[in-house]
Protein backbone atom coordinates (compact mmCIF):
# COMPACT_ATOMS: atom_id res chain seq x y z
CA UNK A 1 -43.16 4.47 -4.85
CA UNK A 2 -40.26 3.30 -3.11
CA UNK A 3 -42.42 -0.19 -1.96
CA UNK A 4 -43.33 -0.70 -5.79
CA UNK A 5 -40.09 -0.52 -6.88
CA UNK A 6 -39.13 -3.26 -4.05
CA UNK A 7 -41.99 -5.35 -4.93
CA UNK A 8 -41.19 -4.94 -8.67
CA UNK A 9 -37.15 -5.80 -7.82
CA UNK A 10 -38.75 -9.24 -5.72
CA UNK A 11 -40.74 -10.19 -9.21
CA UNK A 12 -37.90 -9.91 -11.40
CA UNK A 13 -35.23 -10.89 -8.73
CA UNK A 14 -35.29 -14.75 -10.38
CA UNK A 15 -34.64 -13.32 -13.85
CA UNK A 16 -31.52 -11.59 -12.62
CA UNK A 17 -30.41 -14.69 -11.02
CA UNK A 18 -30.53 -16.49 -13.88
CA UNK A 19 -28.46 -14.07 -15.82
CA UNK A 20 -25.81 -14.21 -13.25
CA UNK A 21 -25.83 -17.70 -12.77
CA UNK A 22 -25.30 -17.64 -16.83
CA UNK A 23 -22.06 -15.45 -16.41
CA UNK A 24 -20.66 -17.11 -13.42
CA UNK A 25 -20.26 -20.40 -15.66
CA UNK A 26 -19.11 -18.19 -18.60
CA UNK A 27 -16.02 -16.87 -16.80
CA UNK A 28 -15.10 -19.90 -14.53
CA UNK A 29 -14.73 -21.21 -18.54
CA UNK A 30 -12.74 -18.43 -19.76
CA UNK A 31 -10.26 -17.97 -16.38
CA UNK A 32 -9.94 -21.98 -16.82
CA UNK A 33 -9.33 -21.69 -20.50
CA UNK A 34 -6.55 -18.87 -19.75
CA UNK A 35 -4.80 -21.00 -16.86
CA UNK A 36 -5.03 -18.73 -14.67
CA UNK A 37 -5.23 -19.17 -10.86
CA UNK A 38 -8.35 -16.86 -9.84
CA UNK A 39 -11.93 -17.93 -8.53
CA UNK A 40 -15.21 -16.63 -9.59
CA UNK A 41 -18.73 -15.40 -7.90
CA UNK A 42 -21.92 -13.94 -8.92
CA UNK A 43 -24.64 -12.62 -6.82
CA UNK A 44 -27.87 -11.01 -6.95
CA UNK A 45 -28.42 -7.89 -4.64
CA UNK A 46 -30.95 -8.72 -2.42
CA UNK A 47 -34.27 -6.52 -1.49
CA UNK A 48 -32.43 -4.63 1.54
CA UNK A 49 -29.26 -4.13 -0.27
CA UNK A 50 -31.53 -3.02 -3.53
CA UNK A 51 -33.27 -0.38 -1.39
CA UNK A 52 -29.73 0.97 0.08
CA UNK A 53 -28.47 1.52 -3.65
CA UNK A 54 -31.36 3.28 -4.32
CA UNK A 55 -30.89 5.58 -0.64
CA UNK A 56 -26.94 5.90 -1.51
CA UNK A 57 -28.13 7.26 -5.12
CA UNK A 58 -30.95 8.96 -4.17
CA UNK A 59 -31.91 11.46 -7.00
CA UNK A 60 -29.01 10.88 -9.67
CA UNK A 61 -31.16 7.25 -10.40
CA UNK A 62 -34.59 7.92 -12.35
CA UNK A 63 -34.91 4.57 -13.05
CA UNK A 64 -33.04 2.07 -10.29
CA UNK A 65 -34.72 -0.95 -11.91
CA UNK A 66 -32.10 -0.29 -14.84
CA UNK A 67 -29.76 2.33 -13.96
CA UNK A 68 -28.26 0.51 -11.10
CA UNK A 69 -25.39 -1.85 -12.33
CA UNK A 70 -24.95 -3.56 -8.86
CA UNK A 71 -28.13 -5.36 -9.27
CA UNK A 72 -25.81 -8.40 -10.73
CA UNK A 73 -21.76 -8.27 -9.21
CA UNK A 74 -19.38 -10.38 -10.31
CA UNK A 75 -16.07 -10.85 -8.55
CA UNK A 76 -12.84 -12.07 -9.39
CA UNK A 77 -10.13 -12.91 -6.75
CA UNK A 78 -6.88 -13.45 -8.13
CA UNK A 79 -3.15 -13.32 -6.33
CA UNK A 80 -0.88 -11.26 -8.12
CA UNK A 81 -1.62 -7.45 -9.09
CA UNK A 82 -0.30 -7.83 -12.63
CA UNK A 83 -2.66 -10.10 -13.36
CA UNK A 84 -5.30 -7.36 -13.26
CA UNK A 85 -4.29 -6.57 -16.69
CA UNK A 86 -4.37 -10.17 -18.41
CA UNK A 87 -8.48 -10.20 -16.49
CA UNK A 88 -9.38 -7.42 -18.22
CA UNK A 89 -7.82 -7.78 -21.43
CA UNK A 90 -9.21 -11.71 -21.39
CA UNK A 91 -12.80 -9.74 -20.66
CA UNK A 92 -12.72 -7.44 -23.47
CA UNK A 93 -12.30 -10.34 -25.79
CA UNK A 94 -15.80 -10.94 -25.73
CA UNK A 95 -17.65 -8.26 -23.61
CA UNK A 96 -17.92 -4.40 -24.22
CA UNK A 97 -17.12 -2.13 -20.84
CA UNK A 98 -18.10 0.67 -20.80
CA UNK A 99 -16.88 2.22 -17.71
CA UNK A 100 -13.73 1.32 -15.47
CA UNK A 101 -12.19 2.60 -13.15
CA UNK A 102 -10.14 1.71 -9.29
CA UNK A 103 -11.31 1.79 -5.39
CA UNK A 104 -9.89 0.21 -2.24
CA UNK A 105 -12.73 -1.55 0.56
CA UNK A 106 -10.38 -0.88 2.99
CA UNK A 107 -7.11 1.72 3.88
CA UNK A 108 -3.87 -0.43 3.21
CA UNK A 109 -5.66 -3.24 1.14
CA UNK A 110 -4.65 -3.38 -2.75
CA UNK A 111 -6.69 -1.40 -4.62
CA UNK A 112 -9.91 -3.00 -6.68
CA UNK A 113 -10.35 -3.03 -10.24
CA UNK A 114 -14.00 -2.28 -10.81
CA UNK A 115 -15.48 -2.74 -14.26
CA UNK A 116 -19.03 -1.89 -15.40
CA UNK A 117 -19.89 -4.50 -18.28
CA UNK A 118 -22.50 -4.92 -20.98
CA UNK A 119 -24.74 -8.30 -20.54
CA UNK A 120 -23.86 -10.28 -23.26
CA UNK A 121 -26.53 -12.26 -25.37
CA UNK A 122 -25.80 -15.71 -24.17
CA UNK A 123 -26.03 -14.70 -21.00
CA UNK A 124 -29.82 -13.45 -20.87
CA UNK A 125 -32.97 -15.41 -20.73
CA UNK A 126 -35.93 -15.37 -23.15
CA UNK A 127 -37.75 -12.41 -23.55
CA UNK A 128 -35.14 -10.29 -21.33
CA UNK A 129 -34.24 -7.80 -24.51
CA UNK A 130 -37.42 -6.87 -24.65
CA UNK A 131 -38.43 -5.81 -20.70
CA UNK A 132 -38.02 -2.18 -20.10
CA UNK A 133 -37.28 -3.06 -16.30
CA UNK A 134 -33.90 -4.77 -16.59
CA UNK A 135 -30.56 -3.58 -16.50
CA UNK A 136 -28.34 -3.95 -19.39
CA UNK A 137 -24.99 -3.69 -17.35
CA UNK A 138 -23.64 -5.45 -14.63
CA UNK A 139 -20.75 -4.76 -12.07
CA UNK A 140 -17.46 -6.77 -12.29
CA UNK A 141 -14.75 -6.55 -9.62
CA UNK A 142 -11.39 -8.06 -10.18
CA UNK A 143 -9.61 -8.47 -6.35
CA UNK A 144 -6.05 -9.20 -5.56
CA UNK A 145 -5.98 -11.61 -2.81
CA UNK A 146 -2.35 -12.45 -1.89
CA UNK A 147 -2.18 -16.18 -1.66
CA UNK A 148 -2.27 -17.72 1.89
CA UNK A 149 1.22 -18.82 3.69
CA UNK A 150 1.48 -22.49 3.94
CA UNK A 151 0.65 -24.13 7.62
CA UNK A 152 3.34 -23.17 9.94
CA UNK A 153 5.06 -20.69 7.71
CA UNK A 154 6.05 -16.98 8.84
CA UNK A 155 4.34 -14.43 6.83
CA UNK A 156 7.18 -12.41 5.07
CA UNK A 157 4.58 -9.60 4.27
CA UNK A 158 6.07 -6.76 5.35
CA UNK A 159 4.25 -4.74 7.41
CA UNK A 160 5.83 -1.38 7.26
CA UNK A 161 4.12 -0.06 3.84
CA UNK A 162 3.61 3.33 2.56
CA UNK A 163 0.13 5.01 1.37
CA UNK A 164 -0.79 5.93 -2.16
CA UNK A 165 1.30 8.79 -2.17
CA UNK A 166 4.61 6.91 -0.42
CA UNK A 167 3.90 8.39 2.55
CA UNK A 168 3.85 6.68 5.75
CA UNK A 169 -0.16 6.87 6.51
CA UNK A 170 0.44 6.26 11.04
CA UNK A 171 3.80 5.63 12.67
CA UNK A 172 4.33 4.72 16.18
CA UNK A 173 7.65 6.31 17.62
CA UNK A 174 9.49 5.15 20.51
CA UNK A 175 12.04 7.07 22.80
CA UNK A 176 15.03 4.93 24.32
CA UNK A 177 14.86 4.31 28.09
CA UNK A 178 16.63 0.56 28.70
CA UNK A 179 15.07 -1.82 30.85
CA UNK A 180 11.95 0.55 30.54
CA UNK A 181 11.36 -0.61 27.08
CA UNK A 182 9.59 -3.29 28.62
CA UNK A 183 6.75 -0.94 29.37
CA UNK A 184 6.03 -0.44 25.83
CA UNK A 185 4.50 -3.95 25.52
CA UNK A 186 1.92 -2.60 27.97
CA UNK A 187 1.21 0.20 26.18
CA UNK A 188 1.19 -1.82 23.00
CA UNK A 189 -1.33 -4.18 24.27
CA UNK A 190 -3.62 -1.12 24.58
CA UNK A 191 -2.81 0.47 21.57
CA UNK A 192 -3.40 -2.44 19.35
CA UNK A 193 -6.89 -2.31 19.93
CA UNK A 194 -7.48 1.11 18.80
CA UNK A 195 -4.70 1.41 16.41
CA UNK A 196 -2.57 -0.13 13.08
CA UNK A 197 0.24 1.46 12.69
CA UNK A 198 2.05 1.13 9.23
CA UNK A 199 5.64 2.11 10.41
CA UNK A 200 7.70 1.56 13.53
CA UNK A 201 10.54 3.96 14.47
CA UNK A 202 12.62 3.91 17.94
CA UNK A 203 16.18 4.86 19.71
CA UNK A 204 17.78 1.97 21.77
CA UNK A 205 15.22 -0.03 23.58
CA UNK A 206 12.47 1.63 21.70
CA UNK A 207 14.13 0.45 18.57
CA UNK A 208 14.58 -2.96 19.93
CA UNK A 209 10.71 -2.90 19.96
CA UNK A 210 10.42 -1.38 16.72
CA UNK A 211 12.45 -4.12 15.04
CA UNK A 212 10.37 -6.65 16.87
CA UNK A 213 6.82 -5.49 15.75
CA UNK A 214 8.12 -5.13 12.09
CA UNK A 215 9.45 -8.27 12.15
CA UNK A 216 5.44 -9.38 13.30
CA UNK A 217 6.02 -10.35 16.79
CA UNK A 218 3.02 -9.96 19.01
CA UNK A 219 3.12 -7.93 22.12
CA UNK A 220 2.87 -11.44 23.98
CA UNK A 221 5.91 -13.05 22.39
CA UNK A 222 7.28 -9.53 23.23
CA UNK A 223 7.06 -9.61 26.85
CA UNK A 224 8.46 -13.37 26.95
CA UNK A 225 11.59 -12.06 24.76
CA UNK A 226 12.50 -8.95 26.63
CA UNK A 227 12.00 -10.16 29.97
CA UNK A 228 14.39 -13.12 29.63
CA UNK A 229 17.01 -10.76 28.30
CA UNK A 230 19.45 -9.05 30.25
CA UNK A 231 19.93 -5.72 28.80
CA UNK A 232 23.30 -4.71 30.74
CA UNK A 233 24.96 -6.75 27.42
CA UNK A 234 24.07 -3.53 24.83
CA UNK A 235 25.13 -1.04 27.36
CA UNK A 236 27.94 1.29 25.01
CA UNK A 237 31.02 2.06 26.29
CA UNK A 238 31.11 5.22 28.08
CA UNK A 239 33.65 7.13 26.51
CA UNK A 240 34.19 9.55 29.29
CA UNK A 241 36.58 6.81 31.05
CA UNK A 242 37.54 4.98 28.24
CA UNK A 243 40.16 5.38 25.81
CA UNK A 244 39.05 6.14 22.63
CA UNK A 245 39.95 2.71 21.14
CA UNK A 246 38.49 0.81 23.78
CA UNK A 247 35.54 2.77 23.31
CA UNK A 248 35.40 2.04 19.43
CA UNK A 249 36.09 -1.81 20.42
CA UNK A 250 33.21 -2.04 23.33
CA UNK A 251 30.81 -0.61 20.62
CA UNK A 252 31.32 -3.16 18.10
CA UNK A 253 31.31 -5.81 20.45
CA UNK A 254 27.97 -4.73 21.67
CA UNK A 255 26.85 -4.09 18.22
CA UNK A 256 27.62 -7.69 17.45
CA UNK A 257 25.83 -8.88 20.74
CA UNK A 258 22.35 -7.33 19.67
CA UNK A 259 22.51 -8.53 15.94
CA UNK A 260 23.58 -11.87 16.81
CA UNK A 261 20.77 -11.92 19.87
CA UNK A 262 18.22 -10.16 16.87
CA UNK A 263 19.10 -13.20 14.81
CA UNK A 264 18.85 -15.87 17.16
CA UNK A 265 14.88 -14.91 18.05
CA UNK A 266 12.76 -17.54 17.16
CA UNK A 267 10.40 -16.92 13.96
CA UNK A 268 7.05 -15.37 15.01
């Protein structure tokens, strides 16, 4: 059964193309006609990637060779997330959707607006209305790709960001210690290969770190950075044998000595 249907997905494979070959030149028109910045791509599942739709459905699909919307995918990239909205509406002008709804490919990526759309007319070959082995709707995803820095240009994307529910999804926390702060970009270097974190938190050298891997500093450009620094410059006063003014004073001094050192770093 499960070869037939393959065989029969192979024979009609060109007709699909055609359609979405059809609706790739109808919406490059309409996203041109709208001025918007976006690109657009149709495909046709292949054989393999039909037979995994019909595994991942399994019984809930009596009849894969129409049920199964994925057959044809369109996708939409565009930049900004608010122009989600203006996509869809400018789709609905001319195309009935009958289902809609949001997903995310990966955790931390901006979520995907997926659309399940009804072929239109134009778009399907002679003879298609009347096959009983063709899918009427196809799969439309509209993607929010954040446009690419410029050559040479610090990404300002943070990267402390909160999950779906404004909680922070992984932190990494880091105790104080002084000069053995520097054996966090060891432990980094191991870390990052197993782990992203979404927030960095720390207390005096472990906050020096934290700030730096915010700020998108590798754990290379690390090393270099806190190895040519001599930490003795942030030590606080020790208020034990100072007066309690020259205690407030040594602070603020040393306060100013680590923002003005923070702000000197070169961009990473």
């Amino acid at each position: 059964m499960a070869d037939q249907l393959v065989q029969n997905f192979a024979i009609r494979r060109p007709l699909l193309q055609h359609v979405a070959t059809s609706l790739r030149g109808e919406f490059a028109e309409a996203i041109r006609d709208a001025k918007l910045q976006a690109t657009v791509d149709f495909e046709v599942a292949t054989s393999d990637q039909f037979v995994e739709l019909i595994r991942q459905r399994g019984t809930e699909c009596a009849t894969p060779l129409v049920e199964l919307v994925e057959q044809i995918s369109g996708r939409i990239e565009i930049h900004e997330l608010d122009q989600v909205q203006v996509v869809e509406k400018l789709v609905e002008q001319w195309i009935a959707i009958p289902n809609r709804g949001w997903f995310s490919e990966t955790e931390g990526q901006a979520p995907i607006r997926k659309l399940h759309c009804v072929i239109p007319t134009q778009a399907k070959p002679d003879g298609w209305s009347a096959r009983a082995d063709v899918p009427n709707v196809f799969q439309l995803l509209i993607v929010v790709k954040p446009r690419p820095a410029p050559a040479g240009q610090r990404d300002e994307t943070p990267l402390m960001r909160p999950s779906d529910d404004g909680a922070p999804t992984r932190a990494l926390i880091m105790e104080g210690g002084g000069i053995k702060g520097l054996a966090y970009v060891g432990a980094l270097e191991v870390l990052s290969g197993k782990y992203a974190f979404d927030w960095y938190v720390g207390t005096s050298a472990g906050a020096i770190a934290a700030v730096l891997l915010a700020a998108g500093y590798t754990t290379a450009e690390m090393n270099e950075i806190l190895r040519a620094k001599n930490f003795k410059i942030f030590l606080t006063a020790d208020m034990r044998s100072y007066s309690t003014w020259r205690s407030i004073t040594g602070y603020i001094q040393r306060k100013r000595s680590l923002t003005g050192w923070m702000s000197s770093l070169p961009q990473s």
